[in-house]
N, C-alpha and C. Protein backbone atom coordinates (compact mmCIF):
# COMPACT_ATOMS: atom_id res chain seq x y z
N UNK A 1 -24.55 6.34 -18.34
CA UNK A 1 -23.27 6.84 -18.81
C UNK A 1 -23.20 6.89 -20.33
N UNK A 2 -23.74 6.03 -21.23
CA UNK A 2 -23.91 5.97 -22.00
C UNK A 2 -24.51 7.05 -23.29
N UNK A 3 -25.41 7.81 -22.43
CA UNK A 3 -26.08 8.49 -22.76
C UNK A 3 -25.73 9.56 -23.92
N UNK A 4 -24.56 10.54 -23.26
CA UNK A 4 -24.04 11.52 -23.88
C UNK A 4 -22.84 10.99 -25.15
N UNK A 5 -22.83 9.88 -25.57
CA UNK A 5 -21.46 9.30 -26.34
C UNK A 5 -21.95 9.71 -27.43
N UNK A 6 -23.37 10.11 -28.32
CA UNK A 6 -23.37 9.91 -29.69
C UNK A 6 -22.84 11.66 -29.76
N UNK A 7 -22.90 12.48 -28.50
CA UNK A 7 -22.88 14.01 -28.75
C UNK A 7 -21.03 13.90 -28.74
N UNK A 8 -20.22 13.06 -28.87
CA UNK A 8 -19.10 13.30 -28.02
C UNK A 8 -18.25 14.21 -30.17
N UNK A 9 -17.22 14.92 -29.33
CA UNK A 9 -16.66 15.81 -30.54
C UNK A 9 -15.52 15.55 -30.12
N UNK A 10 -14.74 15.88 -30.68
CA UNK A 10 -12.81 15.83 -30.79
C UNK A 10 -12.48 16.51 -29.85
N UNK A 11 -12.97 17.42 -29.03
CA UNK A 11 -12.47 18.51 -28.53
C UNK A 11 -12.80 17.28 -26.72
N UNK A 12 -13.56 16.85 -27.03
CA UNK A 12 -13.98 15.89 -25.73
C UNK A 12 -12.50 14.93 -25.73
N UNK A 13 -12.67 14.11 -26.81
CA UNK A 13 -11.62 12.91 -27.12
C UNK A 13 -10.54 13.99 -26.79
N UNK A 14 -9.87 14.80 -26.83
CA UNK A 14 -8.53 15.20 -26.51
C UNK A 14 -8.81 15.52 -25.20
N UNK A 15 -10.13 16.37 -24.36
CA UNK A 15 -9.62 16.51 -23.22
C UNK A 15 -9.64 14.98 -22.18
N UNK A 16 -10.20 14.23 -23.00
CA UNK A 16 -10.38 12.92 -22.22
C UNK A 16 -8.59 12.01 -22.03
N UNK A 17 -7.71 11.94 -23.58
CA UNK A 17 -6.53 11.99 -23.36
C UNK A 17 -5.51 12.99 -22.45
N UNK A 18 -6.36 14.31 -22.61
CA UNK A 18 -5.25 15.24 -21.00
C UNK A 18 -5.54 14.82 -20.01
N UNK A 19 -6.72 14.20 -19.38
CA UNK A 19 -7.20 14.24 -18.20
C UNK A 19 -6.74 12.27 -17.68
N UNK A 20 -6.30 11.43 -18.73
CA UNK A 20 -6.17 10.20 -18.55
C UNK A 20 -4.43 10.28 -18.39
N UNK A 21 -3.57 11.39 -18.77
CA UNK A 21 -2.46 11.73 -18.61
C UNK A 21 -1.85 12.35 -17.90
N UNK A 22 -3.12 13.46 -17.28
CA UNK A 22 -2.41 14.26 -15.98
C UNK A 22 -2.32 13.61 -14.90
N UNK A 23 -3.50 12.83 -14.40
CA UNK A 23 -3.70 12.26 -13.34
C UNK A 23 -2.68 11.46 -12.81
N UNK A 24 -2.10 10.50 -13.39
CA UNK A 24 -0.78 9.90 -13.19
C UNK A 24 0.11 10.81 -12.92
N UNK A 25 0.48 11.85 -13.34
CA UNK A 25 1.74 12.66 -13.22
C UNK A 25 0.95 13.40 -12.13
N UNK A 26 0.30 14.00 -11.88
CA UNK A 26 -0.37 14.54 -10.55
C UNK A 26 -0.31 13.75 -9.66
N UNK A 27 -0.64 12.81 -9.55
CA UNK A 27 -0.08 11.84 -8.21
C UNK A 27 1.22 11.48 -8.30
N UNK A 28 2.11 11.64 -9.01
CA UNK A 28 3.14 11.26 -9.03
C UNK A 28 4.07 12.09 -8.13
N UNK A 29 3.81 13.78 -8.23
CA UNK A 29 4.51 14.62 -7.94
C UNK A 29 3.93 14.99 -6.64
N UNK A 30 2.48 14.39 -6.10
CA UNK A 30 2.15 14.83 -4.62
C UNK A 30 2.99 13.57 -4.00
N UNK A 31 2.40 12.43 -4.25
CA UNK A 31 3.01 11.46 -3.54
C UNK A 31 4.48 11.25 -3.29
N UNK A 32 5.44 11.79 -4.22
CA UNK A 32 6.94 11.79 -4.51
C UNK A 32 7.47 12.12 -2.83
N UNK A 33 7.14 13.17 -2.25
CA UNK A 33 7.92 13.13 -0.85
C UNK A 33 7.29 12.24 0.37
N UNK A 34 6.42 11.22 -0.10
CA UNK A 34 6.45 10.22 0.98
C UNK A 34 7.51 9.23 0.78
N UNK A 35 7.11 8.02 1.61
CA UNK A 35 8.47 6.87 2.08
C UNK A 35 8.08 5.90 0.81
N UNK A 36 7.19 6.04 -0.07
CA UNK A 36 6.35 4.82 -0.98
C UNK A 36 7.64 4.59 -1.74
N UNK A 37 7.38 2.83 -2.06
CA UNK A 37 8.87 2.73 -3.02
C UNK A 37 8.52 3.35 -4.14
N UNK A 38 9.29 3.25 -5.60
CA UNK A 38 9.31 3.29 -6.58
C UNK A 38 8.15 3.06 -7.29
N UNK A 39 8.16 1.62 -7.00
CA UNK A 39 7.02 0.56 -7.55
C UNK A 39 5.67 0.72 -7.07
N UNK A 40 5.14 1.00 -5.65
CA UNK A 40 4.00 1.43 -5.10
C UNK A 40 3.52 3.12 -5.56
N UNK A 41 4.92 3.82 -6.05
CA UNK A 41 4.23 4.95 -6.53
C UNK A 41 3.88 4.71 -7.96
N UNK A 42 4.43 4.23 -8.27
CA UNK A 42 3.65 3.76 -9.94
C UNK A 42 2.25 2.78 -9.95
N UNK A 43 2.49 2.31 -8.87
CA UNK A 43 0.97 1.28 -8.93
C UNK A 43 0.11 2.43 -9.01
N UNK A 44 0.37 3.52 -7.79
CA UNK A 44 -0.82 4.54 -6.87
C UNK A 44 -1.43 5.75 -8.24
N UNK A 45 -0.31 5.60 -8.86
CA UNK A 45 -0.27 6.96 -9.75
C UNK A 45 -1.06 5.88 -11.22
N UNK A 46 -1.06 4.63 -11.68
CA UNK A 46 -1.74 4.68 -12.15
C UNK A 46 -3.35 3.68 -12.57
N UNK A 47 -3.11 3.43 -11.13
CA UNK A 47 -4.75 2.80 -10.75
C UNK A 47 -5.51 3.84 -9.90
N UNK A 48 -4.62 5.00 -9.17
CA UNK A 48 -5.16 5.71 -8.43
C UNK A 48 -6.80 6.42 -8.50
N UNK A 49 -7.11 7.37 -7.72
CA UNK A 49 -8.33 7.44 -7.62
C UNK A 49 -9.00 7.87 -8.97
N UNK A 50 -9.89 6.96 -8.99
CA UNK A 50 -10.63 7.28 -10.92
C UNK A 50 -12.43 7.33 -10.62
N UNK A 51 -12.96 6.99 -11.82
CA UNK A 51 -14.18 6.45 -12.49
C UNK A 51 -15.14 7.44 -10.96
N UNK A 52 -15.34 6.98 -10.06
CA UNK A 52 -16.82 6.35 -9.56
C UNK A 52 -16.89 7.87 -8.54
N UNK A 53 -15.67 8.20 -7.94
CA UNK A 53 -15.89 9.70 -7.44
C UNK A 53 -16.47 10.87 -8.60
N UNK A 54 -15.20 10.77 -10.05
CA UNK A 54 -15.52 12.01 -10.84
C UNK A 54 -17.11 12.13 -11.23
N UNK A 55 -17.87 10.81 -11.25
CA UNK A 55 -19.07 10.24 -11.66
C UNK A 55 -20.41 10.62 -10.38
N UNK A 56 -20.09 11.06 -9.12
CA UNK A 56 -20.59 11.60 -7.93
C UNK A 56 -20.73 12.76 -8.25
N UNK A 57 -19.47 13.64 -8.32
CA UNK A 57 -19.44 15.06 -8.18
C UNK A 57 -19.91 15.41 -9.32
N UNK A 58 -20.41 14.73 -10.61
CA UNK A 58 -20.93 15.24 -11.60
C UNK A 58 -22.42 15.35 -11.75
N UNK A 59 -22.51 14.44 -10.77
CA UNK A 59 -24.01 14.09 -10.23
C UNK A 59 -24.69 15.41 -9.84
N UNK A 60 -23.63 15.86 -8.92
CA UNK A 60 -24.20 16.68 -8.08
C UNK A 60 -24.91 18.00 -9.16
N UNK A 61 -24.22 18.86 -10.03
CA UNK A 61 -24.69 19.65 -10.90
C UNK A 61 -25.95 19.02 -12.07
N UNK A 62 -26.22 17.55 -12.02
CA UNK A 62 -26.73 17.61 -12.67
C UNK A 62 -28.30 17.18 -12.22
N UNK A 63 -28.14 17.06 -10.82
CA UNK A 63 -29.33 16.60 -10.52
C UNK A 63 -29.90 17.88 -9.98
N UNK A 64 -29.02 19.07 -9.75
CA UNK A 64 -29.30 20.08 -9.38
C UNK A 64 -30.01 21.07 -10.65
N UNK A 65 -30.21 20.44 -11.54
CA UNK A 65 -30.22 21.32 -12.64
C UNK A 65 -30.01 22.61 -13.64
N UNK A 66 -28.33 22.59 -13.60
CA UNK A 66 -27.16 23.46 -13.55
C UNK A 66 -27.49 23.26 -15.16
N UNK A 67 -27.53 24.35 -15.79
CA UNK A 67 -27.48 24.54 -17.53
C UNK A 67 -26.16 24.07 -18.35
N UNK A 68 -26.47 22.90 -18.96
CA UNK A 68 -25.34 22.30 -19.39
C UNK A 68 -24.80 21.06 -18.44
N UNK A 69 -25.36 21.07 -17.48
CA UNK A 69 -24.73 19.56 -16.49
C UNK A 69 -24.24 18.17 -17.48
N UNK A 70 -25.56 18.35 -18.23
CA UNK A 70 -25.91 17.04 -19.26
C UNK A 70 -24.47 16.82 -20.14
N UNK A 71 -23.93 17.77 -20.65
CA UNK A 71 -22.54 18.04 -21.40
C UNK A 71 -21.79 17.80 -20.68
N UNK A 72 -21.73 18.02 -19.29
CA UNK A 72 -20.35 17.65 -18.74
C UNK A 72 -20.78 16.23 -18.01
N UNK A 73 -21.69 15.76 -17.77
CA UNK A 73 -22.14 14.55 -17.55
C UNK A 73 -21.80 13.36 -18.87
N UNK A 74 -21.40 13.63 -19.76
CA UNK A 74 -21.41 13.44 -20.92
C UNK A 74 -19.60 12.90 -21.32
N UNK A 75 -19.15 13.97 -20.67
CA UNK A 75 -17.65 14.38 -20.66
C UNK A 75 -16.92 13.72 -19.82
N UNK A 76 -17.55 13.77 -18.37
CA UNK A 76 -16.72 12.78 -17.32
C UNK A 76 -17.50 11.15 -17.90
N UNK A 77 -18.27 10.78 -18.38
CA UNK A 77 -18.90 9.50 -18.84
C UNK A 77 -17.68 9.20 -19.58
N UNK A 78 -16.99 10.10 -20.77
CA UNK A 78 -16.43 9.12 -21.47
C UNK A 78 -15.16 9.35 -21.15
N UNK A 79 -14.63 10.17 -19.92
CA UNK A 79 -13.10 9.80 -19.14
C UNK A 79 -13.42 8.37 -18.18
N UNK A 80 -14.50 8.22 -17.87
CA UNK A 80 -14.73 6.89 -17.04
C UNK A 80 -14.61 5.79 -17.81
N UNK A 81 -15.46 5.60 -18.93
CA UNK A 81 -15.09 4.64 -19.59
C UNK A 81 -13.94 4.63 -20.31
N UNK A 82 -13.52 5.66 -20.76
CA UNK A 82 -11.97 5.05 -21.41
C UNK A 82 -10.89 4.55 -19.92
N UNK A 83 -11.38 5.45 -18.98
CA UNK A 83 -10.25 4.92 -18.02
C UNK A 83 -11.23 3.21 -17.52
N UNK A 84 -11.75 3.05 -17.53
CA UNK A 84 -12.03 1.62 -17.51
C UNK A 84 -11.39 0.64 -18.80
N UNK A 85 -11.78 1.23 -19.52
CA UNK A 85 -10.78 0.36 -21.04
C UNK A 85 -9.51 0.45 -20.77
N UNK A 86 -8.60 1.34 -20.40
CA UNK A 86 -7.60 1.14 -20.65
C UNK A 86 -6.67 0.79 -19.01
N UNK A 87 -7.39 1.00 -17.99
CA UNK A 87 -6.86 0.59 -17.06
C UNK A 87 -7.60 -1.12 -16.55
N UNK A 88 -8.63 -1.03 -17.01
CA UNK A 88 -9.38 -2.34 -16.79
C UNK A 88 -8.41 -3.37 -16.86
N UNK A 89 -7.42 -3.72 -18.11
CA UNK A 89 -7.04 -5.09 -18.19
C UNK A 89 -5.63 -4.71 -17.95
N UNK A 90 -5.07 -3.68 -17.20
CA UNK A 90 -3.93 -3.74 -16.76
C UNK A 90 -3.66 -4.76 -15.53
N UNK A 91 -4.37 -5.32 -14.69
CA UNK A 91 -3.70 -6.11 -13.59
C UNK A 91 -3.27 -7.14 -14.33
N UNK A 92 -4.32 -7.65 -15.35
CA UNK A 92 -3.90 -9.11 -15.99
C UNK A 92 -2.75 -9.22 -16.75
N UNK A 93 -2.53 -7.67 -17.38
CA UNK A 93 -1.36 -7.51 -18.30
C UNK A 93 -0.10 -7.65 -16.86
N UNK A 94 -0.10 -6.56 -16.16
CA UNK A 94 1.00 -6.82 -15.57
C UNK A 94 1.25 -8.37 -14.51
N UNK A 95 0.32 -8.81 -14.43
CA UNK A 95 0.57 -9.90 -13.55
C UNK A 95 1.02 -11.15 -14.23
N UNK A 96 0.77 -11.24 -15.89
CA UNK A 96 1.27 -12.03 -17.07
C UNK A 96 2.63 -11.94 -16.93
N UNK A 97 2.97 -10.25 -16.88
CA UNK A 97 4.44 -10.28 -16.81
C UNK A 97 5.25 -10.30 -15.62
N UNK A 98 4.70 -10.68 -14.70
CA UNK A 98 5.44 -11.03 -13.72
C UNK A 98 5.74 -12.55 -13.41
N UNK A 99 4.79 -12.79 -13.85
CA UNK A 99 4.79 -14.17 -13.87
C UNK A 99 5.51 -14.92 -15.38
N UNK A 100 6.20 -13.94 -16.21
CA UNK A 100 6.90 -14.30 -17.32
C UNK A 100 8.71 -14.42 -16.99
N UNK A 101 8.86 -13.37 -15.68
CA UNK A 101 9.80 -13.24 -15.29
C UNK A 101 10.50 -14.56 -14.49
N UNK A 102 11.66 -14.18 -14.43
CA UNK A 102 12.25 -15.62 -13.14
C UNK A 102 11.96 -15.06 -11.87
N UNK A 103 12.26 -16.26 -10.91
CA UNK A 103 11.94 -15.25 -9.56
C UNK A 103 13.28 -15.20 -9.04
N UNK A 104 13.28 -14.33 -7.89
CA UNK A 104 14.74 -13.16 -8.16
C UNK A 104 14.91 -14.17 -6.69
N UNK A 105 15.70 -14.76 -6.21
CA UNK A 105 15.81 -14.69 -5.11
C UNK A 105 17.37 -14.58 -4.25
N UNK A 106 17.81 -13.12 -4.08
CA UNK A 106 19.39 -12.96 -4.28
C UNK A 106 19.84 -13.02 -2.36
N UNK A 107 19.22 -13.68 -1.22
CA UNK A 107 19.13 -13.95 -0.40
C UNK A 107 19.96 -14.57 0.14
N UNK A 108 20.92 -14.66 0.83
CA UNK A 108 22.28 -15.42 1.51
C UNK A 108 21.80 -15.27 2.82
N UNK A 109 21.74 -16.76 3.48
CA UNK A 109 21.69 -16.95 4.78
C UNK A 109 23.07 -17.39 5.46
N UNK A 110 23.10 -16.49 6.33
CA UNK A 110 24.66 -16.68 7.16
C UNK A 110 24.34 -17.34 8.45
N UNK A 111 24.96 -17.84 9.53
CA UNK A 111 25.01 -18.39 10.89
C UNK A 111 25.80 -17.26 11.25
N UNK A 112 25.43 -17.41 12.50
CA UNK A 112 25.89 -16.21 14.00
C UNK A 112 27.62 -16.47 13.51
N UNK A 113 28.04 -17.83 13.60
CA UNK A 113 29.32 -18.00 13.71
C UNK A 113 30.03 -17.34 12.33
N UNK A 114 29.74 -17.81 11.29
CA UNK A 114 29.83 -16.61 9.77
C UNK A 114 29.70 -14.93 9.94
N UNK A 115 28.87 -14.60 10.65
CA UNK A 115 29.07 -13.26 10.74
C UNK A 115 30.03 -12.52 11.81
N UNK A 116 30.04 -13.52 12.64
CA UNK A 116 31.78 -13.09 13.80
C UNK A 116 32.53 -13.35 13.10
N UNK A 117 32.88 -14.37 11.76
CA UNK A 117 34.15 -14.57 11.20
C UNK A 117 34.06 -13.68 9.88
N UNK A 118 32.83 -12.53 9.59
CA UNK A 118 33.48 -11.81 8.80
C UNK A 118 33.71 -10.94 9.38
N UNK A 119 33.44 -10.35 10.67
CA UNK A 119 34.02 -8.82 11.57
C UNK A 119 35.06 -9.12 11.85
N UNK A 120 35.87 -10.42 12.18
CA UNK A 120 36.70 -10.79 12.86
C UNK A 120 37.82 -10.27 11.85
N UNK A 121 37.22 -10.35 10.24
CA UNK A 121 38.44 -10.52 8.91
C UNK A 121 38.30 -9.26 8.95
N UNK A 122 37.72 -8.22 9.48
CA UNK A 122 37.46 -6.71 9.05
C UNK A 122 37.06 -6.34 8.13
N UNK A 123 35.78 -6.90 7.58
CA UNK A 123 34.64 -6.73 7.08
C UNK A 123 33.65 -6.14 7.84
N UNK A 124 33.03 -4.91 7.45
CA UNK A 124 32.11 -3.80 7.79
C UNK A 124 30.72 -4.50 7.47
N UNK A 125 30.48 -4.88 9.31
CA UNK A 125 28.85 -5.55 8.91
C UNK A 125 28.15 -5.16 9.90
N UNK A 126 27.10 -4.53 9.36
CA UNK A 126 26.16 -4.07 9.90
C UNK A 126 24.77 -5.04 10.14
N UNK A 127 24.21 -5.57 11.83
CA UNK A 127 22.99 -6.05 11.65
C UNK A 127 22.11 -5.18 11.81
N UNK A 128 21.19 -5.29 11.26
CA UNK A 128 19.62 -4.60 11.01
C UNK A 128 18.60 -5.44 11.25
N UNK A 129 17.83 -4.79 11.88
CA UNK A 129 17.46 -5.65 12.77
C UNK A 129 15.73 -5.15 11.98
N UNK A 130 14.73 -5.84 11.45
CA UNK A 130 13.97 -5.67 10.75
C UNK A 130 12.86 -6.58 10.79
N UNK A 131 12.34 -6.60 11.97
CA UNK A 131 11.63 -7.60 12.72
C UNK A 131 10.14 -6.61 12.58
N UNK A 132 9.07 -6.46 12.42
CA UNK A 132 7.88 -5.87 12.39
C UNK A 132 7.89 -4.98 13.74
N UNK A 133 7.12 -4.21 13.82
CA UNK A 133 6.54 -3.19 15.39
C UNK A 133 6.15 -4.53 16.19
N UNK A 134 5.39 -5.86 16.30
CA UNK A 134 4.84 -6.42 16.75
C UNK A 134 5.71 -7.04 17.24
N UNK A 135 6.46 -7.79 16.31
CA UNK A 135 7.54 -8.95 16.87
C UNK A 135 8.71 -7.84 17.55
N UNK A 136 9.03 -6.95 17.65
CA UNK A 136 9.80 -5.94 17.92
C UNK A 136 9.44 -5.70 19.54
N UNK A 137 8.20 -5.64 19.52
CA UNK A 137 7.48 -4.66 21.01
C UNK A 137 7.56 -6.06 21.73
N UNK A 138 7.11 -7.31 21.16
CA UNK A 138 6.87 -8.17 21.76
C UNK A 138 8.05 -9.08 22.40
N UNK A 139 9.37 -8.96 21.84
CA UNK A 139 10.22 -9.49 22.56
C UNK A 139 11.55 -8.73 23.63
N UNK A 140 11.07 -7.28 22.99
CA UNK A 140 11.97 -6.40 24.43
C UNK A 140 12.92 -6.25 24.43
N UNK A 141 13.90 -6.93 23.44
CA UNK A 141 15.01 -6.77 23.44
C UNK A 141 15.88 -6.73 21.90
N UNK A 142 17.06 -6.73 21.33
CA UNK A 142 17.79 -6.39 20.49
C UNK A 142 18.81 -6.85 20.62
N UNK A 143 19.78 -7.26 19.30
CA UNK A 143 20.88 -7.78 19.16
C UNK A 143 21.96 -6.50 19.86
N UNK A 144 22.62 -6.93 20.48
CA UNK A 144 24.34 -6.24 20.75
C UNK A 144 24.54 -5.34 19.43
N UNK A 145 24.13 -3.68 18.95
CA UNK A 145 25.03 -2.96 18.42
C UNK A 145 24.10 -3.25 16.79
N UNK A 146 22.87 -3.83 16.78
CA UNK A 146 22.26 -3.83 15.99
C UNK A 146 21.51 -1.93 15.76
N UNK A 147 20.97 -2.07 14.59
CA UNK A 147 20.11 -0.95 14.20
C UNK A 147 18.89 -1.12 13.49
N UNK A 148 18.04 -0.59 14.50
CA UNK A 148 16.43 -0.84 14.02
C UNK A 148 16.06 -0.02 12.73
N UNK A 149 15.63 -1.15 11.87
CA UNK A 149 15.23 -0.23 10.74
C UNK A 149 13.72 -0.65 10.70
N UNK A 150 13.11 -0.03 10.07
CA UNK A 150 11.91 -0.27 9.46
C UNK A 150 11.47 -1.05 8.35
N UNK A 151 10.96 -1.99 8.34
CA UNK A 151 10.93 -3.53 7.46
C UNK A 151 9.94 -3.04 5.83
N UNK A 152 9.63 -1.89 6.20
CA UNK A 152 9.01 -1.75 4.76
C UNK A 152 9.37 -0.57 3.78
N UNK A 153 10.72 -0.23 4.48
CA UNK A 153 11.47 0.95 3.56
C UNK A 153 12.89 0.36 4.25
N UNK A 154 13.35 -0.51 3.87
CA UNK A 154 14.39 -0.77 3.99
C UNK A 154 15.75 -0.23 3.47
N UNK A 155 15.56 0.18 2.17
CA UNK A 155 16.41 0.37 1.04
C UNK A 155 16.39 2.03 1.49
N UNK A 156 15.35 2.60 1.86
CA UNK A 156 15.35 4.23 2.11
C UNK A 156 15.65 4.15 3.72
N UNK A 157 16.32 3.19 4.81
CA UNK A 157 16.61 3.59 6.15
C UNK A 157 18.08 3.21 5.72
N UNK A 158 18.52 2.39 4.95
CA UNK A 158 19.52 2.28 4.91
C UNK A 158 20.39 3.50 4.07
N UNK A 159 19.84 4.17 3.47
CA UNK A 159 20.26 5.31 2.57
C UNK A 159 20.62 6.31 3.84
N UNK A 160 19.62 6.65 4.30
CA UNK A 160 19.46 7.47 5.46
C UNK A 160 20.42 7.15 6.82
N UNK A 161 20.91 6.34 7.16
CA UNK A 161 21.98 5.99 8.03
C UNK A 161 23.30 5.91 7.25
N UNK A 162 23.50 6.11 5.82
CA UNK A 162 23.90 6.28 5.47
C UNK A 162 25.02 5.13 5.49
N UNK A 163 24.80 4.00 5.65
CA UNK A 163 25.48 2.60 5.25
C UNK A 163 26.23 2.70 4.12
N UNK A 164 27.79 1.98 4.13
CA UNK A 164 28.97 2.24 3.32
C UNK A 164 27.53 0.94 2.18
N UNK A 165 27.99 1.33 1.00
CA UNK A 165 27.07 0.02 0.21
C UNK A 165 28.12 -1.11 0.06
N UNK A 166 29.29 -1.17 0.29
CA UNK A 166 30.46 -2.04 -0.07
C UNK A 166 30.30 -3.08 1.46
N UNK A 167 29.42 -2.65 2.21
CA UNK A 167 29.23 -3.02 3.69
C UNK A 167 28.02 -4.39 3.65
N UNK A 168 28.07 -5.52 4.44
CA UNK A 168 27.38 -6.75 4.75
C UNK A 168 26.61 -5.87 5.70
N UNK A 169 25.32 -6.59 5.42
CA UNK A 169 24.07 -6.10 5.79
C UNK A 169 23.69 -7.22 6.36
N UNK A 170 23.05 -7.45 7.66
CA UNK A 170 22.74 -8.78 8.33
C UNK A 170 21.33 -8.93 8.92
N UNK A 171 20.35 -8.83 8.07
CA UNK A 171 19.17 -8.54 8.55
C UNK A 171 18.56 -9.32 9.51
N UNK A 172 17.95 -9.02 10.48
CA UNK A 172 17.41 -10.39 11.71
C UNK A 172 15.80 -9.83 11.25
N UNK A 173 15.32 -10.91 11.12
CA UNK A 173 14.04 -10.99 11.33
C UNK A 173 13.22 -12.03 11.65
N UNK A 174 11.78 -12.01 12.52
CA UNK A 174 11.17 -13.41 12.30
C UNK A 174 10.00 -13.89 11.85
């Protein structure tokens, strides 16, 4: 990989900054109409697929002995290594800062008897019932007037049923 760096010109260094900039926003805008949160599309979009494929398919022209391979062998070399430099020490960076943060834990546990005495006051509470496919299939049955959501898009089934947000949310899970 190394090889082609002493030939590298400005015109490389800038397409190496377009190509370390599109890629993120290119996955950003395919992936955008799946269920992925927020946060998983930003992981995907910018650790997503890099280095070791573009470094294959470059292979291929150059072992084939395509005029000029060597130049573009040259070219994807130094989008690999900069995307190794600059994505390399991102887990450590972001995992510093997560671990700089407090931990969030905004979680209220209610009893059966608490949640009959807020329907009872006419409070709009909805249980959701958010138990995995496994623990789900495996016990056969469901709360009285509950609604199955899906435990890993929670925030997007509840959008979609269109839940008052001023509304108690009573999640069962185990």
């Amino acid at each position: 990989m190394w090889v082609g760096l002493p030939d590298v010109r400005a015109v490389h260094v800038l397409f190496v900054l377009i190509a370390l900039a599109a890629r993120p926003l290119v996955l950003l805008l395919v992936l955008r109409p799946t269920s992925l949160t927020r946060r998983d599309l930003k992981l995907i979009a910018w650790f997503g697929p890099r280095g070791l494929n573009s470094l294959l398919l470059i292979l291929l022209p150059t072992f084939a002995g395509v005029h000029e391979a060597g130049d573009l062998f040259a070219v994807c070399s130094l989008v690999v290594i900069s995307s190794v430099l600059l994505h390399g020490p991102s887990p450590a960076l972001l995992a510093r800062r997560a671990a700089a943060q407090p931990a969030r834990d905004d979680t209220v546990r209610i009893t059966l008897d608490e949640l009959k005495s807020l329907s009872a006051r006419g409070e709009q509470v909805h249980v959701l019932d958010v138990r995995t496919e496994g623990s789900f299939h495996a016990s056969g049955r469901m709360a009285d007037g509950a609604l199955r959501v899906n435990p890993n898009h929670v925030l997007t089934e509840v959008r979609r049923l269109g839940l008052p947000r001023d509304a108690w949310l009573a999640l069962y899970c185990t």
